[in-house]
PDB file of N, CA and C in Angstrom:
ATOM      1  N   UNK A   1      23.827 -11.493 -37.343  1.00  0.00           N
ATOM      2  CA  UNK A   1      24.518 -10.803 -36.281  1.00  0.00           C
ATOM      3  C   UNK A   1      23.514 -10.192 -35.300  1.00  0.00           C
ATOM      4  N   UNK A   2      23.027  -9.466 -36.052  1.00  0.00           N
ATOM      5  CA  UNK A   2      21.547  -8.821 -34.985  1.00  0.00           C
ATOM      6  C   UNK A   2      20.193  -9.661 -34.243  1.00  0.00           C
ATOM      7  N   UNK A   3      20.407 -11.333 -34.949  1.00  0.00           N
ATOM      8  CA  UNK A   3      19.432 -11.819 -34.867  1.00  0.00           C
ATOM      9  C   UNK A   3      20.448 -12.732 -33.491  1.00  0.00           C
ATOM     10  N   UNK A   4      21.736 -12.815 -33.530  1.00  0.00           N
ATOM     11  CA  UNK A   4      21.816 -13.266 -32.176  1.00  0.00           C
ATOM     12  C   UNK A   4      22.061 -12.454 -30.640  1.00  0.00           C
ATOM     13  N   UNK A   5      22.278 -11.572 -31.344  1.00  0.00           N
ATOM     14  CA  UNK A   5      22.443 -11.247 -30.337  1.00  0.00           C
ATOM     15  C   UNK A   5      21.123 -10.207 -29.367  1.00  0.00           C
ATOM     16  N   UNK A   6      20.144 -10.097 -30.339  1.00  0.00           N
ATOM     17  CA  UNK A   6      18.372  -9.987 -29.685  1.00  0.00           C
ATOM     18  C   UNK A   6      18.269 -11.664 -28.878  1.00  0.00           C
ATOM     19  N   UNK A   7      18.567 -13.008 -29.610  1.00  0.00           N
ATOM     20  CA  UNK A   7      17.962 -14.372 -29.020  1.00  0.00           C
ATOM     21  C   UNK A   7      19.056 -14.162 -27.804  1.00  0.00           C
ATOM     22  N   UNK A   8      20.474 -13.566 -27.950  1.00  0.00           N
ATOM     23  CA  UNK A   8      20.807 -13.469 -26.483  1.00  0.00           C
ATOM     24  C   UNK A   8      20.468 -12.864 -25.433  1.00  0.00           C
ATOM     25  N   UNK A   9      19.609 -11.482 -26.145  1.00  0.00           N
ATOM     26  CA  UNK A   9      19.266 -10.361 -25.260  1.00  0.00           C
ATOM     27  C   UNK A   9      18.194 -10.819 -24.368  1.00  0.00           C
ATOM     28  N   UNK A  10      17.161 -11.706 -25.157  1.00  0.00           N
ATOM     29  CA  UNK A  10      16.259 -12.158 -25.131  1.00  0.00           C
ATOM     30  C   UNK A  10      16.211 -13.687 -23.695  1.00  0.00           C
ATOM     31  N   UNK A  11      16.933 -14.209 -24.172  1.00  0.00           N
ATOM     32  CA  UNK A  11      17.427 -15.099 -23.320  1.00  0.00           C
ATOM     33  C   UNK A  11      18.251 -14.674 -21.706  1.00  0.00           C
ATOM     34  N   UNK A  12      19.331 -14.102 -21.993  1.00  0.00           N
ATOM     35  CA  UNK A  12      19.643 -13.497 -20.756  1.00  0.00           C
ATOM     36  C   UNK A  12      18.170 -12.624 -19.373  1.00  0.00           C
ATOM     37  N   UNK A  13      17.880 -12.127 -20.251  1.00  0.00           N
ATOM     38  CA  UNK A  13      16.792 -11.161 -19.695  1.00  0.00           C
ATOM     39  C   UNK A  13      15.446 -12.592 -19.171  1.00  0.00           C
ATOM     40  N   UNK A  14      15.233 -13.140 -19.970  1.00  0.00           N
ATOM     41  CA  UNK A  14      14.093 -14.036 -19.731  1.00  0.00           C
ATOM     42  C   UNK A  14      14.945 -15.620 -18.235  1.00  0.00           C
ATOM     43  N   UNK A  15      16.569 -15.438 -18.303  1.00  0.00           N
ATOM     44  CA  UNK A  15      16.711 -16.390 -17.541  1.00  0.00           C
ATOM     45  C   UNK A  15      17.101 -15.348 -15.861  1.00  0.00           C
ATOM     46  N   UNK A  16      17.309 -14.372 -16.093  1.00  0.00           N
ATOM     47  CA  UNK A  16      16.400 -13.232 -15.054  1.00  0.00           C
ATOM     48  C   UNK A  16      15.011 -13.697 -14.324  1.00  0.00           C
ATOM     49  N   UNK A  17      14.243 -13.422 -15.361  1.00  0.00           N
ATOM     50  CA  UNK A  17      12.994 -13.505 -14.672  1.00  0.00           C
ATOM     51  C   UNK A  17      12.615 -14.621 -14.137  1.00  0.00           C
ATOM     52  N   UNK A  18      12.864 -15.940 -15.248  1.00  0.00           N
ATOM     53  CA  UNK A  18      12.226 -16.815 -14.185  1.00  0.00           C
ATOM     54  C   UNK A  18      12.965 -17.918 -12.983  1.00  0.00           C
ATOM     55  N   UNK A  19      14.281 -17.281 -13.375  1.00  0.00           N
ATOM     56  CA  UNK A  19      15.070 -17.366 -11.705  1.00  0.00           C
ATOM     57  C   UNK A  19      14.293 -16.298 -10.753  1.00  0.00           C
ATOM     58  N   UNK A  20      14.004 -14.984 -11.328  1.00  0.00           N
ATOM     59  CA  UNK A  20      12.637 -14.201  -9.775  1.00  0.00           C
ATOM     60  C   UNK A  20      11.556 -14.732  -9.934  1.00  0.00           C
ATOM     61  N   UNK A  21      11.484 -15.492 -10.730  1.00  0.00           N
ATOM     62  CA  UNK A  21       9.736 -16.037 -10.403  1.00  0.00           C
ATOM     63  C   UNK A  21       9.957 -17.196  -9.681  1.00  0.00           C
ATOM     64  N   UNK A  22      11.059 -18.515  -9.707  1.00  0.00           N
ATOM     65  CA  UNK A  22      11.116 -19.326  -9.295  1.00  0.00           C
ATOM     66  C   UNK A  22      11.496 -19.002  -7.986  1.00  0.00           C
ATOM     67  N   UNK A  23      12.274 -17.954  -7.390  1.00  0.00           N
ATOM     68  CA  UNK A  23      12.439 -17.577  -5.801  1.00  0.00           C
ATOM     69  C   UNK A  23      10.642 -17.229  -5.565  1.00  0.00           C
ATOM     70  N   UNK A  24      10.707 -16.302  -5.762  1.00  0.00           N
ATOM     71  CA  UNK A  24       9.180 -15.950  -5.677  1.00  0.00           C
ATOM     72  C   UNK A  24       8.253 -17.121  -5.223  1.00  0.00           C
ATOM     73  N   UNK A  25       8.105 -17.772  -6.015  1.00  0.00           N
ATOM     74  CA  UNK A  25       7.466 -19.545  -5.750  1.00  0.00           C
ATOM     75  C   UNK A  25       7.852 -19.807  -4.537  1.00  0.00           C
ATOM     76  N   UNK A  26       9.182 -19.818  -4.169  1.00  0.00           N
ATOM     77  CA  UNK A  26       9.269 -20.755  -2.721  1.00  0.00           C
ATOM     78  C   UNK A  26       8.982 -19.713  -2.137  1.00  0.00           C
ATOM     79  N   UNK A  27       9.197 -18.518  -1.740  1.00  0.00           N
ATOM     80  CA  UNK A  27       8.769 -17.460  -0.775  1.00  0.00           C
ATOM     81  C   UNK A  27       6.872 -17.504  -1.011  1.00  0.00           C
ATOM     82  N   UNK A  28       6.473 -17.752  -1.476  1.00  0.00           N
ATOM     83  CA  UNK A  28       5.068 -18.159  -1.579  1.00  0.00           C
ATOM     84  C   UNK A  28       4.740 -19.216  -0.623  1.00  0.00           C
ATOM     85  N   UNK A  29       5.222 -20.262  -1.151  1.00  0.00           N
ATOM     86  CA  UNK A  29       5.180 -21.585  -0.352  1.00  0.00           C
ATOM     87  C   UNK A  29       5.330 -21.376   1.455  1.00  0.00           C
ATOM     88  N   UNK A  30       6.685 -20.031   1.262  1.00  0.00           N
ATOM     89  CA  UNK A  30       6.692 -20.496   2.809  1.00  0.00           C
ATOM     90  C   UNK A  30       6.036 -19.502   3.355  1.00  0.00           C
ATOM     91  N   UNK A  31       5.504 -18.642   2.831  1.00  0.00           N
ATOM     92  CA  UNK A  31       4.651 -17.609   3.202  1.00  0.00           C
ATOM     93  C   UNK A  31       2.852 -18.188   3.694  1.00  0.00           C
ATOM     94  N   UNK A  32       2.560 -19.245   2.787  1.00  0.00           N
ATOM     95  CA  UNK A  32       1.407 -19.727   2.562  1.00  0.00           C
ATOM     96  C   UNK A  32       1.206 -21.042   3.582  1.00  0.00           C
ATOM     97  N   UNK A  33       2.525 -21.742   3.993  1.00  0.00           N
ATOM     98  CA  UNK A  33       2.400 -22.611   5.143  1.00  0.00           C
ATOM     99  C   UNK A  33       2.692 -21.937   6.303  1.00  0.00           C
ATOM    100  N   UNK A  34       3.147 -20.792   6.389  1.00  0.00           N
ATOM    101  CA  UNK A  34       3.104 -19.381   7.972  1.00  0.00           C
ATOM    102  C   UNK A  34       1.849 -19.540   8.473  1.00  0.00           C
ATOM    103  N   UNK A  35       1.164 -18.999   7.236  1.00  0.00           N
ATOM    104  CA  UNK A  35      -0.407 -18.137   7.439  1.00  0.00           C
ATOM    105  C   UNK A  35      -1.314 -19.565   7.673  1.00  0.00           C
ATOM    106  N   UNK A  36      -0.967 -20.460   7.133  1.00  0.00           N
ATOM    107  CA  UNK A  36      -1.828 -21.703   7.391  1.00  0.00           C
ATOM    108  C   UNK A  36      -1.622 -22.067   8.715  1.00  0.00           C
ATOM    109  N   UNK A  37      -0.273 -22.328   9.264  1.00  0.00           N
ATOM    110  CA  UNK A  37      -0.512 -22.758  10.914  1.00  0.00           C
ATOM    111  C   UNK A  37      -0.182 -21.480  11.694  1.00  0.00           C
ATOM    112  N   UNK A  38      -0.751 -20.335  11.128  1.00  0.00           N
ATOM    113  CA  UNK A  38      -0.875 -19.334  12.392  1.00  0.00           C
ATOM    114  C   UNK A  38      -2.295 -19.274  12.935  1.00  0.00           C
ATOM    115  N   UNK A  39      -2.636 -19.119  14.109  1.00  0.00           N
ATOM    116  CA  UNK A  39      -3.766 -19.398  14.484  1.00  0.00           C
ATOM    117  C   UNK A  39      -4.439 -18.036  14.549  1.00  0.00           C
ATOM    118  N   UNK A  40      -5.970 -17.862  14.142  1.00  0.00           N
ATOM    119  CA  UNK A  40      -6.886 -17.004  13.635  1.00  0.00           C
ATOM    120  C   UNK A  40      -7.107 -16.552  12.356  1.00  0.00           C
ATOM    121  N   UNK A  41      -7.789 -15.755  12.206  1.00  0.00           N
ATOM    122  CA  UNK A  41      -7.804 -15.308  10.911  1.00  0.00           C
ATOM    123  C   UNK A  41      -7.003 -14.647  10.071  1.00  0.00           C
ATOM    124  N   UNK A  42      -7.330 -15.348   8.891  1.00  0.00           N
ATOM    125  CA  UNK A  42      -6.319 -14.949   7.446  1.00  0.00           C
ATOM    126  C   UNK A  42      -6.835 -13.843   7.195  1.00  0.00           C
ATOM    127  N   UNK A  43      -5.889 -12.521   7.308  1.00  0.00           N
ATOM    128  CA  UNK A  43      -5.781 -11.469   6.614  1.00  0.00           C
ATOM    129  C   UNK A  43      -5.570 -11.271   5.779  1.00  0.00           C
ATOM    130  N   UNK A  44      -6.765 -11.094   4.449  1.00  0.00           N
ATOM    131  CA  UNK A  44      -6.559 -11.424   2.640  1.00  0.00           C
ATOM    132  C   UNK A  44      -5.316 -10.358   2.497  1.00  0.00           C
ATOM    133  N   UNK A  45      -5.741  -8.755   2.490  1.00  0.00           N
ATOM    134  CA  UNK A  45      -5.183  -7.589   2.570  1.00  0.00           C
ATOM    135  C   UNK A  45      -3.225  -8.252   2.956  1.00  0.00           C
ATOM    136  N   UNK A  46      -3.314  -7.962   3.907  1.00  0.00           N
ATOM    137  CA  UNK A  46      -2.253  -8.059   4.805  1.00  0.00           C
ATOM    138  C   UNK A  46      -1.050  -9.300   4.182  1.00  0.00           C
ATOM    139  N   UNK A  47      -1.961 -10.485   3.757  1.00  0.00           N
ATOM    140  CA  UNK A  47      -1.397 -11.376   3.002  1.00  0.00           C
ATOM    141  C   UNK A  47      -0.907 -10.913   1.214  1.00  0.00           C
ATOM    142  N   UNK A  48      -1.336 -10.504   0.905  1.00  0.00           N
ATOM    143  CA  UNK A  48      -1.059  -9.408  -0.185  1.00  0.00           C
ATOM    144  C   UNK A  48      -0.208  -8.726  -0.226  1.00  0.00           C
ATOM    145  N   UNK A  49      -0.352  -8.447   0.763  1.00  0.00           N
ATOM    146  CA  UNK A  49       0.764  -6.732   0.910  1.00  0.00           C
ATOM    147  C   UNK A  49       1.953  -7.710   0.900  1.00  0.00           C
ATOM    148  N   UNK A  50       2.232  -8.996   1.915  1.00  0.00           N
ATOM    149  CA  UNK A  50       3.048  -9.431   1.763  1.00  0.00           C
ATOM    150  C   UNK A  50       3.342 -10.397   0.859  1.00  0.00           C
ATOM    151  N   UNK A  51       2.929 -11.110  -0.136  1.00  0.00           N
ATOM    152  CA  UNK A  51       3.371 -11.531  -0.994  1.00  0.00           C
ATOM    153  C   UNK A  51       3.688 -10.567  -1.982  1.00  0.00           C
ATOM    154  N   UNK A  52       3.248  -9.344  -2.340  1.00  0.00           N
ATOM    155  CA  UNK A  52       3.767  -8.419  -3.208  1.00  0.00           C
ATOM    156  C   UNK A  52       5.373  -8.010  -2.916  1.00  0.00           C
ATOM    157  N   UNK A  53       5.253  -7.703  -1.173  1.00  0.00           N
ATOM    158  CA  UNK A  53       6.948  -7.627  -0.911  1.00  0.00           C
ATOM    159  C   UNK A  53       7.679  -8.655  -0.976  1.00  0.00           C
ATOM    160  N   UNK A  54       7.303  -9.738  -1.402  1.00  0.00           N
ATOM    161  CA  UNK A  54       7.865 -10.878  -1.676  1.00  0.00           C
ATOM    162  C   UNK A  54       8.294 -10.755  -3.192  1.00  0.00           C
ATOM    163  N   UNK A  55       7.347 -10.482  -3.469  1.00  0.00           N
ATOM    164  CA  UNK A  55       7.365 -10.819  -5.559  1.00  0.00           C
ATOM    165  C   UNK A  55       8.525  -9.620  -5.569  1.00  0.00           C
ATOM    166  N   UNK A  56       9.053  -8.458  -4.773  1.00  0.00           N
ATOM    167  CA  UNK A  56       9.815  -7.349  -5.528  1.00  0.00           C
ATOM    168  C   UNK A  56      10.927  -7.853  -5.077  1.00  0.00           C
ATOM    169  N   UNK A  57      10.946  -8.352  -3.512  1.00  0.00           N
ATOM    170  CA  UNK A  57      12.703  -8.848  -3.099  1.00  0.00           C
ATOM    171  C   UNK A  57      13.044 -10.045  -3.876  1.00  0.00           C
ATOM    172  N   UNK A  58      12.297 -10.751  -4.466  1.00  0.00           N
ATOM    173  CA  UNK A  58      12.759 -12.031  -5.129  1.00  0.00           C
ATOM    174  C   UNK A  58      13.460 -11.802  -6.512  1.00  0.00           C
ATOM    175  N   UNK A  59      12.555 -10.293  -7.085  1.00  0.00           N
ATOM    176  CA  UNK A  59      13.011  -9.836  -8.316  1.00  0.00           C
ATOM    177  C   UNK A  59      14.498  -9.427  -8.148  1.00  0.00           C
ATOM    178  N   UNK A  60      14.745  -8.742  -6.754  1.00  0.00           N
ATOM    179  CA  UNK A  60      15.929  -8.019  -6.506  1.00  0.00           C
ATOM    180  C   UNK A  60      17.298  -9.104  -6.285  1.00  0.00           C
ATOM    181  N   UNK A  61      16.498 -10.342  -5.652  1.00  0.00           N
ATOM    182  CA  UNK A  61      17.614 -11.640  -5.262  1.00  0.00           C
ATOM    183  C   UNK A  61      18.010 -11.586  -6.596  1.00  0.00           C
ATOM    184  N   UNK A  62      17.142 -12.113  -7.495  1.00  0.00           N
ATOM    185  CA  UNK A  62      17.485 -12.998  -8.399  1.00  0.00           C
ATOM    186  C   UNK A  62      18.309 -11.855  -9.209  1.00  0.00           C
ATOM    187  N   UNK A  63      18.403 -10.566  -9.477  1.00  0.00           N
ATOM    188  CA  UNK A  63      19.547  -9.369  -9.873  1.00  0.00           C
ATOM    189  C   UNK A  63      20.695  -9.827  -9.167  1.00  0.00           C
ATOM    190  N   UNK A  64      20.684  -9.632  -8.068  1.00  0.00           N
ATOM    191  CA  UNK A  64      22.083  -9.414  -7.109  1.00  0.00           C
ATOM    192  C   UNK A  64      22.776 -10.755  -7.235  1.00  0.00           C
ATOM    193  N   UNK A  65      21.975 -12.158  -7.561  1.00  0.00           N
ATOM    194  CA  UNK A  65      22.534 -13.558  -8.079  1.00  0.00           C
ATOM    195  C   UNK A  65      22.844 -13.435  -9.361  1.00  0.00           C
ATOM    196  N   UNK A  66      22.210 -12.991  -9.808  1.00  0.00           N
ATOM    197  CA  UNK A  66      22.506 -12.955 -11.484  1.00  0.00           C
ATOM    198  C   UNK A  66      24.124 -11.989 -11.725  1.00  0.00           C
ATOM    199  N   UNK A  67      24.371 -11.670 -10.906  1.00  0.00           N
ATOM    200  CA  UNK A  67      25.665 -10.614 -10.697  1.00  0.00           C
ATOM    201  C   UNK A  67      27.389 -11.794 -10.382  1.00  0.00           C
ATOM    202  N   UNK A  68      26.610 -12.552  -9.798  1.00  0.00           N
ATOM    203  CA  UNK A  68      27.322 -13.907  -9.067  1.00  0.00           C
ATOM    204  C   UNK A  68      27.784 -15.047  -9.782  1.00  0.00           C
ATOM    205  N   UNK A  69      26.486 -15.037 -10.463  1.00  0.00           N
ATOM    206  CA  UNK A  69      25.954 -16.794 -11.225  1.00  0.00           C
ATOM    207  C   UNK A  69      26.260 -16.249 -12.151  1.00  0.00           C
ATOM    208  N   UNK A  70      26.474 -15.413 -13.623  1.00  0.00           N
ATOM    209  CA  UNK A  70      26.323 -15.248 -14.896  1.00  0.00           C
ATOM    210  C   UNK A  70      28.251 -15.813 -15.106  1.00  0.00           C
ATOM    211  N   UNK A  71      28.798 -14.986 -14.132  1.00  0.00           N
ATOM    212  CA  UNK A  71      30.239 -14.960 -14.334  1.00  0.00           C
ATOM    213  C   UNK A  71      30.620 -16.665 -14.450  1.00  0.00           C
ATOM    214  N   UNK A  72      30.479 -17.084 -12.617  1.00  0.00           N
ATOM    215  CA  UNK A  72      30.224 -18.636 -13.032  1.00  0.00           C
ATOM    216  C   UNK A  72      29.721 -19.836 -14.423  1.00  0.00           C
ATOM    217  N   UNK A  73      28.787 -19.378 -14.289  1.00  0.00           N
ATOM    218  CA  UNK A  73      28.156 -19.951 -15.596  1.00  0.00           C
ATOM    219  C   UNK A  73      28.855 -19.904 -16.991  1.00  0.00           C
ATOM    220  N   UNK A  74      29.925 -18.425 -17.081  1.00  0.00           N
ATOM    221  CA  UNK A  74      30.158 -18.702 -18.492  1.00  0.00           C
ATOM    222  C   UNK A  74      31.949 -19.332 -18.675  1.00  0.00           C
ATOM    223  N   UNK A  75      32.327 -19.439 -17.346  1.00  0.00           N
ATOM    224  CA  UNK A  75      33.616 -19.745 -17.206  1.00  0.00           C
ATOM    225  C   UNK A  75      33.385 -21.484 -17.699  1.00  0.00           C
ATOM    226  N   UNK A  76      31.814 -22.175 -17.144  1.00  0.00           N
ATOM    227  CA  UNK A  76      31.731 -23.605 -17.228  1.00  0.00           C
ATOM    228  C   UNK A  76      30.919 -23.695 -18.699  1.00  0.00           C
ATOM    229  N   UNK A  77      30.545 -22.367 -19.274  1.00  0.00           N
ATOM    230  CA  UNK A  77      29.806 -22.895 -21.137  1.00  0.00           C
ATOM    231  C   UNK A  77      30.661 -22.261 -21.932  1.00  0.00           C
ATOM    232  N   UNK A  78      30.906 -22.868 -22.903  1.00  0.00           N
ATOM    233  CA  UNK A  78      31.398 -22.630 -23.916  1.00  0.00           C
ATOM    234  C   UNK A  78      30.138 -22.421 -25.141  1.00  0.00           C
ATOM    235  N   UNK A  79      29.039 -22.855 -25.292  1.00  0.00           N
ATOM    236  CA  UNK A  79      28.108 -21.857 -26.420  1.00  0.00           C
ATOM    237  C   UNK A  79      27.435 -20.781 -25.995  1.00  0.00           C
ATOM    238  N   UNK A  80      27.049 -21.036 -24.806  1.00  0.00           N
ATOM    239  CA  UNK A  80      26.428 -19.675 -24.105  1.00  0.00           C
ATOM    240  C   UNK A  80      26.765 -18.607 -23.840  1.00  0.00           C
ATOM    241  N   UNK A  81      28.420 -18.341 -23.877  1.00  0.00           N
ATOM    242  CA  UNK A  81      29.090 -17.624 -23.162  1.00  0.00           C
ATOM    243  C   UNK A  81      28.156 -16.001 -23.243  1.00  0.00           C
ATOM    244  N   UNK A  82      28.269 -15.600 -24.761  1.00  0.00           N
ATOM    245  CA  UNK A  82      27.158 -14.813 -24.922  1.00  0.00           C
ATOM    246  C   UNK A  82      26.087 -14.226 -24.250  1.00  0.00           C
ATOM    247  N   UNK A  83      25.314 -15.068 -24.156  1.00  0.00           N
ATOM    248  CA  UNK A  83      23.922 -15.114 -23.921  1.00  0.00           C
ATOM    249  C   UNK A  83      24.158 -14.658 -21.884  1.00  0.00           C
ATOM    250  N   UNK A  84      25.315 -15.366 -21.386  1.00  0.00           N
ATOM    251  CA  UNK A  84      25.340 -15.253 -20.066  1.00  0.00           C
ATOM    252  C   UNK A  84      26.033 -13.656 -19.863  1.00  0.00           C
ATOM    253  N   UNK A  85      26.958 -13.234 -20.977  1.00  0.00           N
ATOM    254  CA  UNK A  85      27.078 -11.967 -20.713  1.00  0.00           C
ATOM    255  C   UNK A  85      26.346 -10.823 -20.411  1.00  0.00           C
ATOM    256  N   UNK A  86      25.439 -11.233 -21.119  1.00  0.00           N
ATOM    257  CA  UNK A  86      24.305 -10.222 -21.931  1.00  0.00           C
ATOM    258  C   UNK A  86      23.665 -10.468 -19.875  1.00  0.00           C
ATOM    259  N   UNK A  87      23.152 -11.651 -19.904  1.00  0.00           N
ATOM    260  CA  UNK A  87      22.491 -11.611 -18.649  1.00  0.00           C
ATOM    261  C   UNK A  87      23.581 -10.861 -17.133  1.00  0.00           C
ATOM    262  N   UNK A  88      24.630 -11.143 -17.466  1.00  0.00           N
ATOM    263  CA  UNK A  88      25.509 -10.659 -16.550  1.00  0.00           C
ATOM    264  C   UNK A  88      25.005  -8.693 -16.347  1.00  0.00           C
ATOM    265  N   UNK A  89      25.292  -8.359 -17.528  1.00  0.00           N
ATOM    266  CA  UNK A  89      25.110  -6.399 -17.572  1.00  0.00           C
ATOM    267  C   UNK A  89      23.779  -6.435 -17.553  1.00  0.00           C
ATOM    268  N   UNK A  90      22.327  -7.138 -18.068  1.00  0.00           N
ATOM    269  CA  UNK A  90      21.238  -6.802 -17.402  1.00  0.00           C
ATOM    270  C   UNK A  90      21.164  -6.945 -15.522  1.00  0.00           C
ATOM    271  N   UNK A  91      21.988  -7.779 -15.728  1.00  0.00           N
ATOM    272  CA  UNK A  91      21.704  -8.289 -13.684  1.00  0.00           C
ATOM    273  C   UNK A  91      22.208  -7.148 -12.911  1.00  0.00           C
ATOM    274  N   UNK A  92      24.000  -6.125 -13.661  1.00  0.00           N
ATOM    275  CA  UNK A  92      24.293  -5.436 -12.833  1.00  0.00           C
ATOM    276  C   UNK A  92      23.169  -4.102 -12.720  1.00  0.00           C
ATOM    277  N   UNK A  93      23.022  -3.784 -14.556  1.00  0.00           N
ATOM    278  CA  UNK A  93      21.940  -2.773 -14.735  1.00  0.00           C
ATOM    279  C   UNK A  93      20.809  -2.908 -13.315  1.00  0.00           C
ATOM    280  N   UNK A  94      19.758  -4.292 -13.273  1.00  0.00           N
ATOM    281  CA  UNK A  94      18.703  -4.094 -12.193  1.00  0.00           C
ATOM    282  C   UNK A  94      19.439  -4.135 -11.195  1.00  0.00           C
ATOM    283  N   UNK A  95      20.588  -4.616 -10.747  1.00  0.00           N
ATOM    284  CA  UNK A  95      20.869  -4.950  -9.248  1.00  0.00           C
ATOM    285  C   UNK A  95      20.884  -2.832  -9.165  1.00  0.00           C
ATOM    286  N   UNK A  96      22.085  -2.335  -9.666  1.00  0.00           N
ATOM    287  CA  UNK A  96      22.102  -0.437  -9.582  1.00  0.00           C
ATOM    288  C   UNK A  96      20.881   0.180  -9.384  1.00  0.00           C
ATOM    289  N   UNK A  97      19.991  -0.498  -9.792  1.00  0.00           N
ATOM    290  CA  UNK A  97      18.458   0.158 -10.036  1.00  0.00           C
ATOM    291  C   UNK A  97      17.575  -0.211  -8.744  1.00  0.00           C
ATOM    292  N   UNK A  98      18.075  -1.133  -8.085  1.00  0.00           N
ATOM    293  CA  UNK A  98      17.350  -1.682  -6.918  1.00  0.00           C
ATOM    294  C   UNK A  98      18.150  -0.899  -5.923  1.00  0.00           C
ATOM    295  N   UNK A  99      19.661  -0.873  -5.792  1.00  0.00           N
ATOM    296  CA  UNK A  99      19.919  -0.240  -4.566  1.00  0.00           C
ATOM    297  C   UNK A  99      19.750   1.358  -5.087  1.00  0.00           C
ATOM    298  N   UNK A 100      19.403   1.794  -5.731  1.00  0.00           N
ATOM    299  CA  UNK A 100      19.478   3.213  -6.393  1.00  0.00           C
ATOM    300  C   UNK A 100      17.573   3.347  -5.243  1.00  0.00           C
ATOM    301  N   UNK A 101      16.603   2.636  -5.420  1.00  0.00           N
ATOM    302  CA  UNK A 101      15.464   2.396  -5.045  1.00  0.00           C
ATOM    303  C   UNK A 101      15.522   2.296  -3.300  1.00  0.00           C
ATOM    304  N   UNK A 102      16.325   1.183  -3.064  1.00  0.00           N
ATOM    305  CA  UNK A 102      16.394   1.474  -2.088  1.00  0.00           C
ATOM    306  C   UNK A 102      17.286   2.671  -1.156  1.00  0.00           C
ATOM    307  N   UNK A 103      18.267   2.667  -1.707  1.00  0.00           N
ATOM    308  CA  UNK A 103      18.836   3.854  -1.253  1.00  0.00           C
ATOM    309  C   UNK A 103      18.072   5.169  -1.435  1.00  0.00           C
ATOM    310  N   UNK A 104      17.178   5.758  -2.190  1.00  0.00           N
ATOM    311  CA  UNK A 104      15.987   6.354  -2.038  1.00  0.00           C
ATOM    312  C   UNK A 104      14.882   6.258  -1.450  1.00  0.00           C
ATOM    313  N   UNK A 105      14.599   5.061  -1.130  1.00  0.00           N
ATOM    314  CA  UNK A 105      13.427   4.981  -0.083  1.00  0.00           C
ATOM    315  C   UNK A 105      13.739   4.757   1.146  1.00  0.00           C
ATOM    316  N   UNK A 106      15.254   4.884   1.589  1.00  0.00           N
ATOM    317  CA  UNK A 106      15.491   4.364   3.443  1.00  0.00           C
ATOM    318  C   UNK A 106      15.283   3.688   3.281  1.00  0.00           C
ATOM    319  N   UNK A 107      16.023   2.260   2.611  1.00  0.00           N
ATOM    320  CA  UNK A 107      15.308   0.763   2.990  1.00  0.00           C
ATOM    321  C   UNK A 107      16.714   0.190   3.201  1.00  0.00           C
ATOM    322  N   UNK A 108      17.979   1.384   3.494  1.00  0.00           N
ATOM    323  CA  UNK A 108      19.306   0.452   4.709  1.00  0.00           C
ATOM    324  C   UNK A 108      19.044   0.955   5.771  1.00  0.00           C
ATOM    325  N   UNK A 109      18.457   2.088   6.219  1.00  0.00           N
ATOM    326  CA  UNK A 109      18.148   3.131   7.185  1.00  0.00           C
ATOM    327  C   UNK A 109      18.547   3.916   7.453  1.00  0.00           C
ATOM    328  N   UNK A 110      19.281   4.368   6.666  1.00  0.00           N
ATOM    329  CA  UNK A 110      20.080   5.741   6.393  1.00  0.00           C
ATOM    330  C   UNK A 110      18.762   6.567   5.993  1.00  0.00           C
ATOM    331  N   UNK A 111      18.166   7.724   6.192  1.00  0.00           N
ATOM    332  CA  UNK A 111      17.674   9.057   6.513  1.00  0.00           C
ATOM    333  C   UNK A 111      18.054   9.838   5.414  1.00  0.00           C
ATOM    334  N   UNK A 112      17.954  10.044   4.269  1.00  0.00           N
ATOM    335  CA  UNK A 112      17.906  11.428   3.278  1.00  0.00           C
ATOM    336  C   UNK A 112      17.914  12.540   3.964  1.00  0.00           C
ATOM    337  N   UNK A 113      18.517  13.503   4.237  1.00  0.00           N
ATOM    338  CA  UNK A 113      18.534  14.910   4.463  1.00  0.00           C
ATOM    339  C   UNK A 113      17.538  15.240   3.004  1.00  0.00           C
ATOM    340  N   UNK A 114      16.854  16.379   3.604  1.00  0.00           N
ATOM    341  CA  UNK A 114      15.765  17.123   2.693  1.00  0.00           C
ATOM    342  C   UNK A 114      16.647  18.234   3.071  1.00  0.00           C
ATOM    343  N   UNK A 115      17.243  19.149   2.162  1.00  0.00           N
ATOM    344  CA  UNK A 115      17.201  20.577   1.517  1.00  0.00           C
ATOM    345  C   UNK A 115      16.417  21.273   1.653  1.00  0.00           C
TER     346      UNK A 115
END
C-alpha cells in the first residue's frame, strides 16, 4: 500500500519535472538561436540571467499544465489513474506557490501597499 503509492508520489512529481525540463529545452533552443543571429556581442552574464528566467517560467508552465493535462490524462488511463492524481495535487500545490510568488513579487503589476 505504502510502496505504491511513494512509486506514485514519485512518478507524478518526477513527470512534473521533466515536462519543466523539456519546456526549458526548447526555450533554450530559442533563446540560443536569438543570441546567435543577433548582431554583436554575446553577453555571457545577461545570457544567464536569461536562461535562468527561463528555467523558473518553464518550471511554472509545466505546474499550470500539469493542472490541465493530469485531469485529461486520467479520464484516457485506466492503470495510471493514480499516479496522475497524485501529479494533478502536486501541479495545483506548485501552480498556488508560483502565483503566491508572484503575487508577492509584483510580477501581474499590482503594487503591495507597505503598512
Amino acid at each position: 500500500m505504502f510502496e505504491d503509492f511513494f512509486s506514485d508520489l514519485v512518478g507524478g512529481f518526477a513527470r512534473l519535472v521533466v515536462g519543466g525540463f523539456l519546456i526549458w529545452m526548447v526555450f533554450i533552443m530559442l533563446l540560443f538561436f536569438r543570441e546567435l543571429f543577433t548582431p554583436g556581442d554575446i553577453n555571457v552574464r545577461d545570457y544567464l540571467y536569461r536562461a535562468w528566467k527561463r528555467f523558473l517560467f518553464s518550471f511554472e508552465l509545466a505546474a499550470y499544465g500539469g493542472v490541465i493535462v493530469a485531469p485529461i490524462m486520467m479520464q484516457d488511463s485506466e492503470d495510471g489513474v493514480a499516479q496522475y492524481t497524485v501529479m494533478m495535487i502536486l501541479a495545483i500545490l506548485a501552480s498556488a506557490l508560483f502565483l503566491y510568488i508572484r503575487y508577492q513579487s509584483g510580477g501581474f503589476g499590482f503594487r503591495r501597499r507597505h503598512r
